[in-house]
C-alpha atoms as a PDB file:
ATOM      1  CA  UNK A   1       0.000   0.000   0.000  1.00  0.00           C
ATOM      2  CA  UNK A   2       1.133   3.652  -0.885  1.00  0.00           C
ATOM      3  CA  UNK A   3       0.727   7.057   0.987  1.00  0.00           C
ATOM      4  CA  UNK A   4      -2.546   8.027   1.025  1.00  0.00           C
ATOM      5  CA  UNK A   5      -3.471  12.077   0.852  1.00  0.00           C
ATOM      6  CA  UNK A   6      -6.690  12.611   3.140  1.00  0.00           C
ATOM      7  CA  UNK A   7      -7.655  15.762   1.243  1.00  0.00           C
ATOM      8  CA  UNK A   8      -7.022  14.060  -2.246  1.00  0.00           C
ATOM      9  CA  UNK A   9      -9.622  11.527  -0.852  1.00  0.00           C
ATOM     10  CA  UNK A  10     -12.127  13.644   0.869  1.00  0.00           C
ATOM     11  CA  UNK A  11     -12.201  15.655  -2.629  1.00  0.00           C
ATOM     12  CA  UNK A  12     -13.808  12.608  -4.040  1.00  0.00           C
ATOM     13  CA  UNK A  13     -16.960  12.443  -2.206  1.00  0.00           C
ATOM     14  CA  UNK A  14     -19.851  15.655  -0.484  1.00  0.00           C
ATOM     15  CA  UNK A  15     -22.442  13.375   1.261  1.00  0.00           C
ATOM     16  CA  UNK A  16     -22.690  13.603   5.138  1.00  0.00           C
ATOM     17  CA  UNK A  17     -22.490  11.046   7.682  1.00  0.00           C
ATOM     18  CA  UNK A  18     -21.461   8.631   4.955  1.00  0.00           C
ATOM     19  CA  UNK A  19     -17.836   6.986   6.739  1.00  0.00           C
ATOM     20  CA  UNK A  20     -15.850   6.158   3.788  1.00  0.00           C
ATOM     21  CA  UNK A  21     -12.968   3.266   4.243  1.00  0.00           C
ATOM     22  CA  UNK A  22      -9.409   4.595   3.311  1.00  0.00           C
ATOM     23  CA  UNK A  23      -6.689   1.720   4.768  1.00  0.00           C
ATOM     24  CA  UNK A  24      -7.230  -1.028   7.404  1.00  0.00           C
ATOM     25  CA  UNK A  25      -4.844  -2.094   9.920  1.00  0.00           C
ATOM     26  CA  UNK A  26      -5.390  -5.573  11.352  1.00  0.00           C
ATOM     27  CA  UNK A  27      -9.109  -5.492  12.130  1.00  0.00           C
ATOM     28  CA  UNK A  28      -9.278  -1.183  12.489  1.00  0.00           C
ATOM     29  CA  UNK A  29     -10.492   0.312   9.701  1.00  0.00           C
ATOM     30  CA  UNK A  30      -9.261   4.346   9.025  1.00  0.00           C
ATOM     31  CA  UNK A  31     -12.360   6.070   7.866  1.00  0.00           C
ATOM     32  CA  UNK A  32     -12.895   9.474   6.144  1.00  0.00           C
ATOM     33  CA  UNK A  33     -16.357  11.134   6.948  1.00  0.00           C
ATOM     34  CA  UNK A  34     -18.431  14.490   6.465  1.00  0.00           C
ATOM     35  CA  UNK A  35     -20.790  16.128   9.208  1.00  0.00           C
ATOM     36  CA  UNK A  36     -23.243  18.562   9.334  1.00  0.00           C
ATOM     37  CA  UNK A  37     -25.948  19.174  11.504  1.00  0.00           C
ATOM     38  CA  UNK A  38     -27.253  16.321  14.347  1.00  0.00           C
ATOM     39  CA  UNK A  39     -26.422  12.997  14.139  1.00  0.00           C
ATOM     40  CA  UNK A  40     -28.610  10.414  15.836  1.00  0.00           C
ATOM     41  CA  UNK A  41     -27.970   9.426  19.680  1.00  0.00           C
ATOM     42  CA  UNK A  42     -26.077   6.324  19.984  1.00  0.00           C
ATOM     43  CA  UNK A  43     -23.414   4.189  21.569  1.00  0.00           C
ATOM     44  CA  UNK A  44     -21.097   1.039  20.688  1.00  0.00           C
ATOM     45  CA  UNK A  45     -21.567  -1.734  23.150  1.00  0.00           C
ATOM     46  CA  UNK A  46     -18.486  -3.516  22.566  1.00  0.00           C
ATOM     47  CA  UNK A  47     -16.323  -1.005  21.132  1.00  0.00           C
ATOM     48  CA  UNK A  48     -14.897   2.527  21.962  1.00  0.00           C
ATOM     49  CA  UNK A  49     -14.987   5.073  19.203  1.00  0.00           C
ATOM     50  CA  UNK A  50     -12.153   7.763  18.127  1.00  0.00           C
ATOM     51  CA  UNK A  51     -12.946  10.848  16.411  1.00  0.00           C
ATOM     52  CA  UNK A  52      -9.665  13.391  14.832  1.00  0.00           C
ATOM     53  CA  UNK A  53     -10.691  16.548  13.666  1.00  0.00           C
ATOM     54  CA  UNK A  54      -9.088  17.087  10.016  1.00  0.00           C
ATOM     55  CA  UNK A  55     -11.211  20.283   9.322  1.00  0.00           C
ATOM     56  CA  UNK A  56     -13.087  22.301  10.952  1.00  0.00           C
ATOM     57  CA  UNK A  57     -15.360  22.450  14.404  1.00  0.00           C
ATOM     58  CA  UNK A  58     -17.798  19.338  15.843  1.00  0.00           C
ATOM     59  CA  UNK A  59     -19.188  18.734  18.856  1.00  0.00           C
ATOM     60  CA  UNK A  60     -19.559  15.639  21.139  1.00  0.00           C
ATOM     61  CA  UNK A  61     -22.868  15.484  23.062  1.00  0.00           C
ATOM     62  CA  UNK A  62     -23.479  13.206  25.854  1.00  0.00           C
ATOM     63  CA  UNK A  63     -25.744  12.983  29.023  1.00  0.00           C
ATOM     64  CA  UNK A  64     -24.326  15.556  31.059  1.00  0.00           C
ATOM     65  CA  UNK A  65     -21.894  17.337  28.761  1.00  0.00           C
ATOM     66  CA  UNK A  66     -20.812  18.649  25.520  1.00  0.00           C
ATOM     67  CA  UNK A  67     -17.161  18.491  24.196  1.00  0.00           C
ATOM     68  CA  UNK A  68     -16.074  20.212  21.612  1.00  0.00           C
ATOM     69  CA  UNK A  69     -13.367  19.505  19.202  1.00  0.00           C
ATOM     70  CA  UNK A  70     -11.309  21.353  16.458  1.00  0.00           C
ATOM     71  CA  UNK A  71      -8.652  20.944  13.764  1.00  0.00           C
ATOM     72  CA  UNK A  72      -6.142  19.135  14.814  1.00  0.00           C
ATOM     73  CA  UNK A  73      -7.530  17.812  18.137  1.00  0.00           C
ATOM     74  CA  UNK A  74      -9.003  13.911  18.705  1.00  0.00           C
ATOM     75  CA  UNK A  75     -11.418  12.363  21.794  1.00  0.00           C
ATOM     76  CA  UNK A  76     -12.081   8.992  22.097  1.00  0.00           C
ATOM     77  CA  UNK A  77     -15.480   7.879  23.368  1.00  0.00           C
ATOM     78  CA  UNK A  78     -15.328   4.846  25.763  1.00  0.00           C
ATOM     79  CA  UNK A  79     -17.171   1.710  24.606  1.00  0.00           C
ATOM     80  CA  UNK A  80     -21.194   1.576  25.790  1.00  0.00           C
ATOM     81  CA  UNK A  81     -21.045   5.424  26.569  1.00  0.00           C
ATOM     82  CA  UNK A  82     -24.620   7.328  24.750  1.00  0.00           C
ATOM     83  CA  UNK A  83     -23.125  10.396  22.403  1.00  0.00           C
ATOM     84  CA  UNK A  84     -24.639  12.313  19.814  1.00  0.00           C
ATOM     85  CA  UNK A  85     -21.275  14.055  17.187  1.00  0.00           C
ATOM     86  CA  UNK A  86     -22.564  17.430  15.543  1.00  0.00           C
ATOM     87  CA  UNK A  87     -21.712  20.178  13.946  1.00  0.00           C
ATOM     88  CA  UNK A  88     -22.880  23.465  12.696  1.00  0.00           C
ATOM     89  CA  UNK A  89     -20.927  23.811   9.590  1.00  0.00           C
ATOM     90  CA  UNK A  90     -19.047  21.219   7.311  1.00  0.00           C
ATOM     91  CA  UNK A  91     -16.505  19.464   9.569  1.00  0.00           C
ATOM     92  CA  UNK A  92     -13.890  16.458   8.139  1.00  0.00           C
ATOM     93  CA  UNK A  93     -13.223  14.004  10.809  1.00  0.00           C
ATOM     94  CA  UNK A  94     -11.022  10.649  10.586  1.00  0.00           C
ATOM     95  CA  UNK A  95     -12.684   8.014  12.490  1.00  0.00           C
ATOM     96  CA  UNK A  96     -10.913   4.937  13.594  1.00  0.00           C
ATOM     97  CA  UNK A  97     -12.651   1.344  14.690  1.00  0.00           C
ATOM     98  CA  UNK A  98     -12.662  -1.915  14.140  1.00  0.00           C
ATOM     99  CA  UNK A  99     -14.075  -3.345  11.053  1.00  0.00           C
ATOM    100  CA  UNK A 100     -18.280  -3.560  10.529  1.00  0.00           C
ATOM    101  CA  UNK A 101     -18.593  -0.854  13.471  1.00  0.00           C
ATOM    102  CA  UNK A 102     -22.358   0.722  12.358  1.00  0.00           C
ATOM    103  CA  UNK A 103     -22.128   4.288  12.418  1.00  0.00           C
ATOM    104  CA  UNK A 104     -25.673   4.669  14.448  1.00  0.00           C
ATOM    105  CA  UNK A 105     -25.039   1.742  16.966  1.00  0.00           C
ATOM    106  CA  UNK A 106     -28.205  -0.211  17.597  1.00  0.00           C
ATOM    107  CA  UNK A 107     -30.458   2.912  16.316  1.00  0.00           C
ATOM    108  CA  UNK A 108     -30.534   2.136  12.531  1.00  0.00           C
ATOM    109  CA  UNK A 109     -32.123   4.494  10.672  1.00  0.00           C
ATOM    110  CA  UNK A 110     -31.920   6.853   7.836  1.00  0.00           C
ATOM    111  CA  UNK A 111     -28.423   7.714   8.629  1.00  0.00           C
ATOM    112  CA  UNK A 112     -27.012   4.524   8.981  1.00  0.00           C
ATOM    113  CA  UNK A 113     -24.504   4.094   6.543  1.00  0.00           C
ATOM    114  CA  UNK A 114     -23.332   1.152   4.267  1.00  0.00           C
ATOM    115  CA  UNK A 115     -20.496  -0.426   5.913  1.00  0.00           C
ATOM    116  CA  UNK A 116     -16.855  -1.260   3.854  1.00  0.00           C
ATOM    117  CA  UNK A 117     -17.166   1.613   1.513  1.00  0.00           C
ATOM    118  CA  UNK A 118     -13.922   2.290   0.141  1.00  0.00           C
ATOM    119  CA  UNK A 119     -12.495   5.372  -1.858  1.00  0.00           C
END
């Protein structure tokens, strides 16, 4: 596998809460994703979750706080721990978990995405 250039491949897609797949190590999959606006509450039951702000501003909700994050800055939420990620404008986050993580947890919906989307 070659160097990969995260802005070359968040040029190639504009949909929002849509993780796209860029390189795997062992079973943790590096994924490239979007967000605007509210995402759905959810957690991971047997997984924590890492998001690294490429671009931009998002925010972390849970229960009795709100974190929020910017360029160049990371938090990882701990496995079975509610959270709701938003943000107000276009943010470009790198997500890192193990592979077939579903975006929404438990709460499928309309913005649960396809899982093992590669660009």
């Amino acid at each position: 596998m070659g160097k990969i250039n995260l802005s070359e491949k968040l040029s190639k897609f504009s949909d929002h809460w849509s993780p796209k797949v860029i390189a795997e190590m062992n079973d943790y999959q590096f994924k490239l994703v979007k967000i605007q606006g509210e995402f759905v509450w959810h957690n991971h039951d047997d997984t924590d979750e890492v998001f690294i702000v490429i671009e931009g501003q998002m925010f972390i909700e849970f229960d009795e706080e709100t974190v929020e994050l910017n360029q160049g800055e990371m938090y990882v939420v701990p496995k079975g721990v509610q959270h709701r990620p938003y943000a107000k404008t276009e943010c470009k986050v790198m997500l890192v978990e193990p592979r077939g993580v579903v975006n929404t947890g438990e709460n499928s919906g309309e913005l649960t995405a396809s899982n093992d989307v590669w660009i």
